[in-house]
Protein backbone atom coordinates (compact mmCIF):
# COMPACT_ATOMS: atom_id res chain seq x y z
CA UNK A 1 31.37 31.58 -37.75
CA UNK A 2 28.61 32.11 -35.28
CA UNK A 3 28.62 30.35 -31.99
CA UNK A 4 25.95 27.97 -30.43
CA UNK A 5 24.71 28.82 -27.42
CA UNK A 6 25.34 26.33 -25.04
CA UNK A 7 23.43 24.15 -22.78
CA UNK A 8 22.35 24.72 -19.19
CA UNK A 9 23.57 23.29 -16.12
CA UNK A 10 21.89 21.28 -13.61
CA UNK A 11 20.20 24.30 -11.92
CA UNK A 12 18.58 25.39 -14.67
CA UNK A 13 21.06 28.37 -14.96
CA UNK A 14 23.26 29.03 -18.33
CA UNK A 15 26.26 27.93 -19.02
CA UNK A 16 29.27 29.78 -19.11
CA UNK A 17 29.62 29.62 -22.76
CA UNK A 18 26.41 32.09 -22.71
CA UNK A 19 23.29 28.99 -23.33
CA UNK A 20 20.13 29.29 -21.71
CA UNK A 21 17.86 26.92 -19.82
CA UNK A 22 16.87 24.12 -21.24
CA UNK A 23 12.92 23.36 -21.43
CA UNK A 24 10.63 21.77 -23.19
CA UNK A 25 11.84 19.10 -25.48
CA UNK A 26 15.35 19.76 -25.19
CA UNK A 27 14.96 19.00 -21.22
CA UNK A 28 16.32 15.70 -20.02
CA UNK A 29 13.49 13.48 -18.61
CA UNK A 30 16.32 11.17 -16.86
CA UNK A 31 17.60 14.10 -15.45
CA UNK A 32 14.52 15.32 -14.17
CA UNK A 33 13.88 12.17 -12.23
CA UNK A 34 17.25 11.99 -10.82
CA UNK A 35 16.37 15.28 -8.92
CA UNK A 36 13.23 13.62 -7.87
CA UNK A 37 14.14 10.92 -6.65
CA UNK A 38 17.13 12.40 -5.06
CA UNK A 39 14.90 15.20 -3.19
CA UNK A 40 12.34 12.22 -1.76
CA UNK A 41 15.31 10.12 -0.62
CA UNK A 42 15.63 12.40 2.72
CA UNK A 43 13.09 12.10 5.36
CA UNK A 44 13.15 15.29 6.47
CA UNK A 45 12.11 17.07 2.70
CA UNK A 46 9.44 13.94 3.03
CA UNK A 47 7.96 15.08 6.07
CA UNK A 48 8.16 19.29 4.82
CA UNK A 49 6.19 17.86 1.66
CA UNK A 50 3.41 16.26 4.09
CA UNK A 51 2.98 19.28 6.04
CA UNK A 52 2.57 21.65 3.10
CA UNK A 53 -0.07 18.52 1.58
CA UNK A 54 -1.90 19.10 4.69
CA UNK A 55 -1.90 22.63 5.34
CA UNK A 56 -4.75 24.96 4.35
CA UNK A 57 -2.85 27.05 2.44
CA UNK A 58 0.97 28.37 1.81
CA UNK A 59 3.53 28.28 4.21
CA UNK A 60 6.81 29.86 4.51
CA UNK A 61 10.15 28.80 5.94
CA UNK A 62 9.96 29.98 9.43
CA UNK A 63 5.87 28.53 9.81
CA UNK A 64 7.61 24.82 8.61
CA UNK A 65 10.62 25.03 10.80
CA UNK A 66 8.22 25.73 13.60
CA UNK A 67 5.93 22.80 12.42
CA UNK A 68 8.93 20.44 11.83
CA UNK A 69 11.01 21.12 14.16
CA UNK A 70 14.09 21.67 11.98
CA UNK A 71 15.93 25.14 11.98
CA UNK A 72 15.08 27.56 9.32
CA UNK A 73 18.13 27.28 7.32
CA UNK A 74 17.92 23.68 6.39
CA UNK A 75 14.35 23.97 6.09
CA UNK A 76 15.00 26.16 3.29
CA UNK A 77 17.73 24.14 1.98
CA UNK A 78 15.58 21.48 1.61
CA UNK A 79 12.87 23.71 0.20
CA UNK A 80 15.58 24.57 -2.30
CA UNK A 81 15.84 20.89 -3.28
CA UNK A 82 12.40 19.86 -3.57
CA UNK A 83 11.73 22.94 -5.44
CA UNK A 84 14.39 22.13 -8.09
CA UNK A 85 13.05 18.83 -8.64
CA UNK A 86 9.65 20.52 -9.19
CA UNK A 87 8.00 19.26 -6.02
CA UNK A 88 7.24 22.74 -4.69
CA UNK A 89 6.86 26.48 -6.07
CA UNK A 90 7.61 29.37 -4.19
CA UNK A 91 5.86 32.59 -4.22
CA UNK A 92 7.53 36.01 -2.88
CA UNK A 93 4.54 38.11 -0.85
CA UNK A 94 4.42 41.75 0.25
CA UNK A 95 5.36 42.92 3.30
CA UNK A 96 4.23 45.93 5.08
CA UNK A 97 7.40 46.76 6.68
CA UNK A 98 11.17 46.91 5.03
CA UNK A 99 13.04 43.61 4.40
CA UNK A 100 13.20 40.71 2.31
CA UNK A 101 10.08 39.89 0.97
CA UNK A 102 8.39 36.57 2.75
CA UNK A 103 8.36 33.87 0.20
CA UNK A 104 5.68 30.92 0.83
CA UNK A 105 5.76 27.45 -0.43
CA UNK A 106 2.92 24.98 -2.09
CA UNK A 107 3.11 21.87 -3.16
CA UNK A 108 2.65 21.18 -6.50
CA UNK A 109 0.30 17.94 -6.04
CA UNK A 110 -2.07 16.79 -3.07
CA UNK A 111 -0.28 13.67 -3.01
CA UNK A 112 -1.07 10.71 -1.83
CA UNK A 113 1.14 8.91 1.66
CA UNK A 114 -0.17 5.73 0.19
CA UNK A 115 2.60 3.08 -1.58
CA UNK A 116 1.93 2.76 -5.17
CA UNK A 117 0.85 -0.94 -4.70
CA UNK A 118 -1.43 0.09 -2.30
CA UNK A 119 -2.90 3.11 -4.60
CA UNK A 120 -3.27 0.18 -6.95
CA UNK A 121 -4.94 -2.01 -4.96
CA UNK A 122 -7.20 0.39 -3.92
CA UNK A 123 -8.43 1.91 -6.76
CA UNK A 124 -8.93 -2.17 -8.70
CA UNK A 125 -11.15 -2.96 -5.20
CA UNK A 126 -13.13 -0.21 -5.64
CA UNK A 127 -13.57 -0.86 -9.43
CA UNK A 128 -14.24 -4.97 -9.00
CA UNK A 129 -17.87 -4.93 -9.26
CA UNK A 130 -20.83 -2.69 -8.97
CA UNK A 131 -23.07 -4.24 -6.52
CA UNK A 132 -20.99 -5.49 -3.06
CA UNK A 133 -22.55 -8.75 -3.85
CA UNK A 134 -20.21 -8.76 -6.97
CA UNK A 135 -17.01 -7.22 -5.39
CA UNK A 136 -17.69 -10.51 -2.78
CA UNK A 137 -18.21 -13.09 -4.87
CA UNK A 138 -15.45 -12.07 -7.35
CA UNK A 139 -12.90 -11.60 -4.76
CA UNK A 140 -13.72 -14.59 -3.10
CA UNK A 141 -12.97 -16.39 -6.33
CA UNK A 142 -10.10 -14.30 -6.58
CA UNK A 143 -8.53 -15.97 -3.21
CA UNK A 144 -8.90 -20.14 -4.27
CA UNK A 145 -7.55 -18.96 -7.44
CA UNK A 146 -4.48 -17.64 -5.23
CA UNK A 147 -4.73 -21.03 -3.46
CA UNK A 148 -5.11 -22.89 -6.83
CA UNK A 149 -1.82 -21.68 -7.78
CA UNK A 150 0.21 -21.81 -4.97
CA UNK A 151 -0.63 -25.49 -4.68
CA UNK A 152 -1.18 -26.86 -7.78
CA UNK A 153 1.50 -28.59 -7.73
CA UNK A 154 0.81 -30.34 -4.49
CA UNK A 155 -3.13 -30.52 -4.81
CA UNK A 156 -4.84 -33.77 -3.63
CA UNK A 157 -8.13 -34.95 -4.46
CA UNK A 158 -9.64 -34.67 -0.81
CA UNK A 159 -13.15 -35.72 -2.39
CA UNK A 160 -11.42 -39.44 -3.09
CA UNK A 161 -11.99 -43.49 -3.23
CA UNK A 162 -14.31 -43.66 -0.09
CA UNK A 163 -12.03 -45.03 2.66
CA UNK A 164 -9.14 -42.24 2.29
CA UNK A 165 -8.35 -40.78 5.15
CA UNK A 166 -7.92 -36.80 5.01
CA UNK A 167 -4.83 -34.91 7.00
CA UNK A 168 -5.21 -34.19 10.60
CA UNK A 169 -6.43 -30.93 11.14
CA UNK A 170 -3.39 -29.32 13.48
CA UNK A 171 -1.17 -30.61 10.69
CA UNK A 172 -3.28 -28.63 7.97
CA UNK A 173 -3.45 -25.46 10.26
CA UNK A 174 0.38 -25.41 10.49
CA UNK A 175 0.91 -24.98 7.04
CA UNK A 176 -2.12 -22.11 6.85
CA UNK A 177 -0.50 -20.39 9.62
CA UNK A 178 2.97 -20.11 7.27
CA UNK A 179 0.95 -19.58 4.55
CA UNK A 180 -0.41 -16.26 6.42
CA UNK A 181 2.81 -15.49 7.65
CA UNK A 182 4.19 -15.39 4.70
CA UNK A 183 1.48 -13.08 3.29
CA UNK A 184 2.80 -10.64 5.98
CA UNK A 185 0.06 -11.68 8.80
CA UNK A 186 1.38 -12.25 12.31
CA UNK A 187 -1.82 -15.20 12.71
CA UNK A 188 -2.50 -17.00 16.09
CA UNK A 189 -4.30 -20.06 16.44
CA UNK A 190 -7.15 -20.09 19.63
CA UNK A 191 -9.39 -22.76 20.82
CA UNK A 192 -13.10 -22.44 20.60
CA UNK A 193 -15.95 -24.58 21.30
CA UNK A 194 -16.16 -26.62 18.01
CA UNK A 195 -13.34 -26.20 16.20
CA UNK A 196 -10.42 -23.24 15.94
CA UNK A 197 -9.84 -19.38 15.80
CA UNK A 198 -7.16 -18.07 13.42
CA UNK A 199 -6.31 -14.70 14.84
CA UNK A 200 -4.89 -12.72 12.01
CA UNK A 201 -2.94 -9.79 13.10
CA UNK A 202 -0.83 -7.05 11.40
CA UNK A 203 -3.16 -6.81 8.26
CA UNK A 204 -0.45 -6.01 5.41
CA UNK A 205 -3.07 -4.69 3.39
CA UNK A 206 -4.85 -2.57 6.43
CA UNK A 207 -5.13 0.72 5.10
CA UNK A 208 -7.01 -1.18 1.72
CA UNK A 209 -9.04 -3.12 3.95
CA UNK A 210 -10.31 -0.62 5.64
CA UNK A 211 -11.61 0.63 2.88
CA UNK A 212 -12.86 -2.30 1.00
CA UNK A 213 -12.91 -4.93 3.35
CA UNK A 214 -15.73 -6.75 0.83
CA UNK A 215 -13.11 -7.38 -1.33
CA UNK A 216 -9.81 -7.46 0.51
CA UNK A 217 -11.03 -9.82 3.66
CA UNK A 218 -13.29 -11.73 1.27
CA UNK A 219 -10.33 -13.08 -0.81
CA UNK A 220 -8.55 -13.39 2.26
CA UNK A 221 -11.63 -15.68 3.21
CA UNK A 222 -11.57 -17.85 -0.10
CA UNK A 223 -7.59 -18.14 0.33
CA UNK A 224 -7.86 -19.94 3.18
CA UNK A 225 -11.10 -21.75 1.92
CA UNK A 226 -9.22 -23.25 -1.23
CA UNK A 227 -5.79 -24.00 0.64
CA UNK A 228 -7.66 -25.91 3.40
CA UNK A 229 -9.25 -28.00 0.68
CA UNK A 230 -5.76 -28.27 -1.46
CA UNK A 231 -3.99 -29.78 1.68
CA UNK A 232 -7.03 -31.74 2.54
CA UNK A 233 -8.82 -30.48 5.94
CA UNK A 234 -11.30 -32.82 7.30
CA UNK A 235 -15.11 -31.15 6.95
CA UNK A 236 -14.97 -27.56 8.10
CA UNK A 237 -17.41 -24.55 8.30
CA UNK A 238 -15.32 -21.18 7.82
CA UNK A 239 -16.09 -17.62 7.82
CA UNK A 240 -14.43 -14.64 8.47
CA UNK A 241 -14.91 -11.49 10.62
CA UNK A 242 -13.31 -8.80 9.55
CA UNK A 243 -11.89 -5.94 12.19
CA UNK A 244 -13.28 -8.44 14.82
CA UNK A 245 -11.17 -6.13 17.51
CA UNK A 246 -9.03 -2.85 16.12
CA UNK A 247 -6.06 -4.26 13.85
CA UNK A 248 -7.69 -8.01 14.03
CA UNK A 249 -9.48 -9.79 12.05
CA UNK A 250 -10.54 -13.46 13.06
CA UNK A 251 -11.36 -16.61 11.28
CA UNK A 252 -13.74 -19.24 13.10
CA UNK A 253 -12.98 -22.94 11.32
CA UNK A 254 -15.47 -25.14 13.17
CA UNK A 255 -17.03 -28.98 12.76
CA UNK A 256 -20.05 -28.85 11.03
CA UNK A 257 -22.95 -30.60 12.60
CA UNK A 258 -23.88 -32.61 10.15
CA UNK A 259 -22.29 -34.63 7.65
CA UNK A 260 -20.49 -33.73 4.84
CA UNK A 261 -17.85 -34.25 2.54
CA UNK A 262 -14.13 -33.20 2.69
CA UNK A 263 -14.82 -29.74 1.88
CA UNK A 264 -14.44 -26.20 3.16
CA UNK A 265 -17.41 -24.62 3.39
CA UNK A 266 -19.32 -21.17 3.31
C-alpha cells in the first residue's frame, strides 16, 4: 500500500510524515488570515510595515531597528511574522566581504494608513458627481435625508395653522449640539451679531474632508439644515465654512432680515 504524503504545518514546512507545502487550492484561506490578522495585531510589526511603505526602496534589519528604534533581533522576529503572513518578502543581497549575506525587506503592497470606512468614504466622495456643483447639491441632499431619518419619527410640521408658535431657538440648538456630538464632533456654541456660531471641532471625518470637503462639509451643512427644520427653528439663514481655522469648521445660523417662513435656509 503506498502512503500519502502528508500535509504541511503552519510554517509552510512538511510534515513529519514526509508531505510538502501546501499551495494553491489545497491552502487554507482561514488559515491564511489568521496569520494576518495575528501579524497586524502588534504595533510594533504595524509601525515596521509603515516604514518599509514609505521608504524608497528595501531595507534590512539593522536600517529598521535604527529607524524604529527596536533592537535588531525582534525586529527580525517580527519581520519573520509579517513575512509568514505574506505581508513582506525578503531578498538575500551580495556582499563584498565574508559573512551572512544581508537580506532586505519590501512590502508586498503600498498600503494605505487609512480605516477601511474611511477608504470607502473617500473613494464614493470622489465618485458622487462630475461637476462640484453635483457632488454639492447631491451631498447636501444626502444630509436632510440623514436628518429625515433620524427624526421622522418626531418631525413636526413647522410650516403650520398660522398662529403656531415654533421652539425657542437655545432649546433647538441643544439638541443640534448632541446631535453633533454624537456624530463624533466636539461643537461649541458662540455668540455673533445676529444670531449663533456652531464651532465644530474634532472633524471625525477630517482626513475625507480634507479631501472632499464639497461633499463631506456640504452634507454636514444640509444635516443641520433639515434637523433645524424637523425640530422646528424659528427663521434662520445657515451656511457653513469649512476649515474656518486648522481642525475647525464653523457654522453661522443668523436672523434673516426679512421675513420668512419657519424654514432653514441657504
Amino acid at each position: 500500500m503506498t502512503s500519502r504524503p502528508g500535509p504541511a504545518d503552519s510554517g509552510g514546512r512538511p510534515a513529519p510524515n514526509g508531505g510538502g507545502p501546501r499551495v494553491g487550492p489545497e491552502s487554507d484561506p482561514v488559515a491564511d488570515r489568521s496569520r494576518r490578522h495575528g501579524a497586524l495585531a502588534v504595533a510594533s510589526r504595524l509601525d515596521l510595515l509603515r516604514l518599509l511603505r514609505a521608504a524608497p526602496g528595501p531595507l534590512d534589519a539593522h536600517q529598521l531597528a535604527q529607524e524604529s528604534g527596536l533592537a535588531v533581533s525582534t525586529v527580525r522576529f517580527h519581520l519573520d511574522r509579517l513575512a509568514a503572513a505574506g505581508l513582506v518578502v525578503s531578498e538575500p543581497r551580495p556582499r563584498s566581504t565574508p559573512g551572512r549575506p544581508r537580506v532586505t525587506y519590501t512590502s508586498t503592497s503600498p498600503g494605505d494608513d487609512r480605516g477601511a470606512y474611511e477608504q470607502l468614504a473617500g473613494a464614493l466622495a470622489a465618485n458622487l458627481a462630475d461637476s462640484a456643483a453635483d457632488k454639492a447639491a447631491r451631498a447636501e441632499r444626502a444630509g436632510r435625508a440623514w436628518a429625515d431619518e433620524r427624526y421622522s419619527a418626531r418631525s413636526r410640521d413647522v410650516d403650520g395653522p398660522p398662529g403656531r408658535e415654533l421652539r425657542a431657538l437655545g432649546d433647538v440648538l441643544q439638541e443640534v449640539m448632541a446631535l453633533f456630538t454624537e456624530v463624533g464632533f466636539d461643537p461649541e456654541l458662540d455668540g455673533e451679531p445676529g444670531g449663533q456660531r456652531l464651532l465644530l471641532h474634532a472633524c471625525p471625518f477630517l482626513g475625507v474632508a480634507k479631501a472632499h470637503p464639497d461633499v463631506v462639509c456640504t452634507l454636514h451643512l444640509g444635516l443641520l439644515r433639515g434637523t433645524l427644520e424637523h425640530l422646528g427653528a424659528p427663521p434662520l439663514d445657515t451656511r457653513l465654512v469649512p476649515f474656518a481655522e486648522p481642525g475647525l469648521c464653523v457654522a453661522h445660523l443668523t436672523t434673516p432680515s426679512g421675513p420668512a417662513r419657519g424654514r432653514s435656509r441657504a
